[in-house]
N, C-alpha and C. Protein backbone atom coordinates (compact mmCIF):
# COMPACT_ATOMS: atom_id res chain seq x y z
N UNK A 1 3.41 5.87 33.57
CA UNK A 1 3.90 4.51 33.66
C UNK A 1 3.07 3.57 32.78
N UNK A 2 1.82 3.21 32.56
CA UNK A 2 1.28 2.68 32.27
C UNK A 2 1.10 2.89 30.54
N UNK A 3 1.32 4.29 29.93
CA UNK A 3 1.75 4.94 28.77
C UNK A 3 2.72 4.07 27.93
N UNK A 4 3.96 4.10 29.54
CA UNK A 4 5.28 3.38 28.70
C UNK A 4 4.84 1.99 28.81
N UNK A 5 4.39 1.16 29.67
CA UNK A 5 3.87 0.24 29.30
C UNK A 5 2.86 -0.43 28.06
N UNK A 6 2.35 0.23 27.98
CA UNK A 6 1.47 0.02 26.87
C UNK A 6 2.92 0.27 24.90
N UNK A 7 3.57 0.67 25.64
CA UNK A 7 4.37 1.30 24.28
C UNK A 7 5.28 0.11 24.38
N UNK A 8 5.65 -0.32 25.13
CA UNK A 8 6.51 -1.46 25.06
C UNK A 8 5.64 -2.67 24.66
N UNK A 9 4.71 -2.69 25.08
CA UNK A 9 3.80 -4.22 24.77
C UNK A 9 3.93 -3.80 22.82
N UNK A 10 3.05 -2.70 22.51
CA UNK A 10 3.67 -2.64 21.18
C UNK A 10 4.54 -3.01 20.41
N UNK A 11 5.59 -2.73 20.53
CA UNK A 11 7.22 -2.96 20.11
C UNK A 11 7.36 -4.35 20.38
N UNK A 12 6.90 -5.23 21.30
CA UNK A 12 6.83 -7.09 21.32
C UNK A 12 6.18 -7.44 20.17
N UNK A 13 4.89 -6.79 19.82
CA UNK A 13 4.19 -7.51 19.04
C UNK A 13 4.59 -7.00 17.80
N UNK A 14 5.82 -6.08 17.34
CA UNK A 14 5.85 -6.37 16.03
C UNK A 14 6.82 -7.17 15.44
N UNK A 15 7.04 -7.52 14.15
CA UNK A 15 7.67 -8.20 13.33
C UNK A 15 9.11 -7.30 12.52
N UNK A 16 10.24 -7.44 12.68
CA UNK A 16 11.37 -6.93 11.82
C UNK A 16 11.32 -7.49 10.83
N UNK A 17 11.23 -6.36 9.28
CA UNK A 17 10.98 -7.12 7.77
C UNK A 17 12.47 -7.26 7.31
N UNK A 18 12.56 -7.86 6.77
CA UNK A 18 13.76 -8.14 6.11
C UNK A 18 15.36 -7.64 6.64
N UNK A 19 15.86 -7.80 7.72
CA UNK A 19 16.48 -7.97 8.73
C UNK A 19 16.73 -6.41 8.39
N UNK A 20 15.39 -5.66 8.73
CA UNK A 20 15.80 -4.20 8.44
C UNK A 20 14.79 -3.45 10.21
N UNK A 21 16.33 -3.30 10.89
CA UNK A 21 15.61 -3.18 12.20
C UNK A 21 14.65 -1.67 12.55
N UNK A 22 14.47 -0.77 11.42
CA UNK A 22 13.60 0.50 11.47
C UNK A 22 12.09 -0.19 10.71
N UNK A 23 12.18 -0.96 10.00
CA UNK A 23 10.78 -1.54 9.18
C UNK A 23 10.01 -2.59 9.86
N UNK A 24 9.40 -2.10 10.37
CA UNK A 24 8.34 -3.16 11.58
C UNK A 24 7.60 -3.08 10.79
N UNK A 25 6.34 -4.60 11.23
CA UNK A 25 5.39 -4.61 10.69
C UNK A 25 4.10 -5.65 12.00
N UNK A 26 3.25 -5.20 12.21
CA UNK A 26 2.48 -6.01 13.16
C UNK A 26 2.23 -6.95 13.27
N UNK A 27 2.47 -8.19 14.42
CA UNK A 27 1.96 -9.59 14.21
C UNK A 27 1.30 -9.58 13.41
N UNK A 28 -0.42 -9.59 13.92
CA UNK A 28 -1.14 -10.16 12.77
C UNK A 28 -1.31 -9.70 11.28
N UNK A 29 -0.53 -8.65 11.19
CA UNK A 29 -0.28 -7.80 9.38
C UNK A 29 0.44 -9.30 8.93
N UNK A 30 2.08 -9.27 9.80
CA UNK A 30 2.51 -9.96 9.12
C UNK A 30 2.10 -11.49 8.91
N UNK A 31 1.62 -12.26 9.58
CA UNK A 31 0.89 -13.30 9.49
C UNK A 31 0.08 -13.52 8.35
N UNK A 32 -0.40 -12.47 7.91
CA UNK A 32 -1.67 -12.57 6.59
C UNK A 32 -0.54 -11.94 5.90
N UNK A 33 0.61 -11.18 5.70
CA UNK A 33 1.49 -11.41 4.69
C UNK A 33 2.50 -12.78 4.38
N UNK A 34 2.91 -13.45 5.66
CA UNK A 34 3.75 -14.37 5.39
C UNK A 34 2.69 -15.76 4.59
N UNK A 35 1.32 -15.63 4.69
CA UNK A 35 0.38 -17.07 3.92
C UNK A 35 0.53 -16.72 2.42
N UNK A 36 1.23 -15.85 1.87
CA UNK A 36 1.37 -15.53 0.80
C UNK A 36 1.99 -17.24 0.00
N UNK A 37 1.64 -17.15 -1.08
CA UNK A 37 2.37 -18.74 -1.56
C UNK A 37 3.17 -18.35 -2.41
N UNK A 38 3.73 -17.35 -2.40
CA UNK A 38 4.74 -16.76 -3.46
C UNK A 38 5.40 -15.70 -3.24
N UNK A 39 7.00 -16.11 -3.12
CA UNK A 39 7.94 -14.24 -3.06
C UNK A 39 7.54 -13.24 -3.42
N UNK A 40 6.82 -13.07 -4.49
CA UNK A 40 6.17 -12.13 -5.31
C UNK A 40 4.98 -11.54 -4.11
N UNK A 41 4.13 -12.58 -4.23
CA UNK A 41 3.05 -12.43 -3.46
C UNK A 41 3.06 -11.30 -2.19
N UNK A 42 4.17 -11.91 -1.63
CA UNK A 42 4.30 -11.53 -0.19
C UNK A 42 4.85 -10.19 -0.79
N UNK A 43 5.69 -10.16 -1.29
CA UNK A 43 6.10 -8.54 -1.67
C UNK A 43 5.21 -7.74 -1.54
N UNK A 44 3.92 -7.96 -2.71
CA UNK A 44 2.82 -7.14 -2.80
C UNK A 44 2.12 -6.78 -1.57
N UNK A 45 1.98 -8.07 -0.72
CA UNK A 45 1.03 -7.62 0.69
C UNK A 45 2.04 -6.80 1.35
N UNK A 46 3.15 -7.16 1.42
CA UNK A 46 4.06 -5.92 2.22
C UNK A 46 4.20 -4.98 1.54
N UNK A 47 4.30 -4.37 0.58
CA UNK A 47 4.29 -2.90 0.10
C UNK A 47 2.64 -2.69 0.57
N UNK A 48 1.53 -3.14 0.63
CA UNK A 48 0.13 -3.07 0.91
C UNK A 48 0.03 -2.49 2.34
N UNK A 49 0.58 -2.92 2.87
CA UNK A 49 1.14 -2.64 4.27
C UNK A 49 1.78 -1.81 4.76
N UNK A 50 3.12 -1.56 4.18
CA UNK A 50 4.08 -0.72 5.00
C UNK A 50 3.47 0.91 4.07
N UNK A 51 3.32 0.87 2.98
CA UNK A 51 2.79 2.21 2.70
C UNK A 51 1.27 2.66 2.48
N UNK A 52 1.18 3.40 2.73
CA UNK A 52 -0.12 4.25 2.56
C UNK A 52 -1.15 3.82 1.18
N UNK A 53 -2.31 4.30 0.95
CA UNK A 53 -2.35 3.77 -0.28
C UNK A 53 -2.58 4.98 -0.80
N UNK A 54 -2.42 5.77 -0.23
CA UNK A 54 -2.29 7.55 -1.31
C UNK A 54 -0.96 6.87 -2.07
N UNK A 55 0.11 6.49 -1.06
CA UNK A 55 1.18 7.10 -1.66
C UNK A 55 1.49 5.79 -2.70
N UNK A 56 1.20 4.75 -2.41
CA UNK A 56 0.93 3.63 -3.56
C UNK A 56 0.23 4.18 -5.12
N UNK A 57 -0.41 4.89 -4.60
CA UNK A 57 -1.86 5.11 -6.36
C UNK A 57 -1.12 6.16 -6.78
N UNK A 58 -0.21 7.31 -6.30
CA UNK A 58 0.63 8.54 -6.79
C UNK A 58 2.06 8.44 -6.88
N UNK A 59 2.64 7.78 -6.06
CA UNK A 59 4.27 7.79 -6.42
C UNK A 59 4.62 6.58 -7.34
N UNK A 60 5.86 6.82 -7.42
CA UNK A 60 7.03 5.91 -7.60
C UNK A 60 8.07 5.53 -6.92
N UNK A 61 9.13 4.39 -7.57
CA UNK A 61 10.08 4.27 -7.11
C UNK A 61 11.18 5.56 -7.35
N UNK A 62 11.23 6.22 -8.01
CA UNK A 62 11.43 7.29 -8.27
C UNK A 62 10.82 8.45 -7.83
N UNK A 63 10.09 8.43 -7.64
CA UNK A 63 9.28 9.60 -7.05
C UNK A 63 8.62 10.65 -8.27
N UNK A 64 7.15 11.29 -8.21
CA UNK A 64 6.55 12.18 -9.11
C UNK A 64 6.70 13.66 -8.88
N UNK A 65 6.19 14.45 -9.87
CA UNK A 65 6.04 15.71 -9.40
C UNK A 65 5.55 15.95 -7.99
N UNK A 66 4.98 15.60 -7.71
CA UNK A 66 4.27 16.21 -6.70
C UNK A 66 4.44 15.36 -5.34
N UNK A 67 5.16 13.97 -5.13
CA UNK A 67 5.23 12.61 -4.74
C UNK A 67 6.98 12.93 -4.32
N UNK A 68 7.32 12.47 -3.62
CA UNK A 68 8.99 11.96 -2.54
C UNK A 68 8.98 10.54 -3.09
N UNK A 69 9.51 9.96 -3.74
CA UNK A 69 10.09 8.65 -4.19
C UNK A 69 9.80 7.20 -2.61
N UNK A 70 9.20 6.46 -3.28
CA UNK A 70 9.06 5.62 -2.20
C UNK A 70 10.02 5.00 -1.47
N UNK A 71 10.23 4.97 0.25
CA UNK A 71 11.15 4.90 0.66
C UNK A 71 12.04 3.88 0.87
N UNK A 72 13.09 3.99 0.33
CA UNK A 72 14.01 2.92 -0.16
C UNK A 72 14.49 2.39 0.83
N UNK A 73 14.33 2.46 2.48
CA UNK A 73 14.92 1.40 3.42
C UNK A 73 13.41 0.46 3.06
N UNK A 74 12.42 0.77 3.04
CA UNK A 74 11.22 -0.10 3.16
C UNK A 74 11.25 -1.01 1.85
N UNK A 75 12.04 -0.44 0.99
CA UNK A 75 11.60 -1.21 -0.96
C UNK A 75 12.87 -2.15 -0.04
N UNK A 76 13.83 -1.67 0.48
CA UNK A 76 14.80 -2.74 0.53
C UNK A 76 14.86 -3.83 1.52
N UNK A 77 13.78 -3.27 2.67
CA UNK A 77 13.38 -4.58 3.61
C UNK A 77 12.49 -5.42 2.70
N UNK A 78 11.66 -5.03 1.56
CA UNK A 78 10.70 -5.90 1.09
C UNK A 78 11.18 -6.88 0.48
N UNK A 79 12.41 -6.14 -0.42
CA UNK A 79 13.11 -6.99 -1.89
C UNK A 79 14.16 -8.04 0.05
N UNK A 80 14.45 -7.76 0.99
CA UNK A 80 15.30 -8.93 1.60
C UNK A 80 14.43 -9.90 1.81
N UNK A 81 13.21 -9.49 2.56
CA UNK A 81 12.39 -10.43 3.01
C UNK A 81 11.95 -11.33 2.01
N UNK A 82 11.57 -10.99 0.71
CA UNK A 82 11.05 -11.95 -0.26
C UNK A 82 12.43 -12.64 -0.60
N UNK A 83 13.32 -12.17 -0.92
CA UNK A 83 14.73 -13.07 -0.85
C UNK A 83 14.82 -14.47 -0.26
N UNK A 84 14.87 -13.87 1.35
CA UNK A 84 14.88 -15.00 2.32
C UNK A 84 13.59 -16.22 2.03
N UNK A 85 12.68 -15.75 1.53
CA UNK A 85 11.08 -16.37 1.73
C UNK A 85 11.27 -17.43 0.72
N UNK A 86 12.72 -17.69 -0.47
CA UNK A 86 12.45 -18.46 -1.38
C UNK A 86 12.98 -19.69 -0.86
């Protein structure tokens, strides 16, 4: 009981990115992404965020040899959210 409790308090405190309801992101993540002063800006802290930074310094949007292409519900919550942000 207290398991599922704790898992639900979770799920309150996060943030839906770009009206993309699988791409959460944590209150205070998103807070230090939304002080961004620029669409751009904020993009960058949210890709900073939602992916890894292995997979930032080795993939693409396309994806590498060795790399799965970065995942395109997350590129596409980023590109809505900076949308909305202008």
């Amino acid at each position: 009981m207290l398991m599922l409790s704790c898992y639900h308090f979770f799920h309150v405190d996060m943030v839906e990115i770009g009206g993309c309801g699988n791409v959460r992101l944590g209150r205070n993540d998103y807070i230090f992404v939304k002080a961004a002063s620029k669409p751009s800006g904020m993009a960058l802290r949210l890709a900073d965020k939602l992916f890894s930074k292995a997979i930032l310094l080795r993939s693409t949007v396309h994806g590498t040899k060795d790399f799965t292409p970065l995942d395109p519900t997350i590129i596409s919550a980023i590109k809505g959210k900076s949308r909305m942000s202008r």
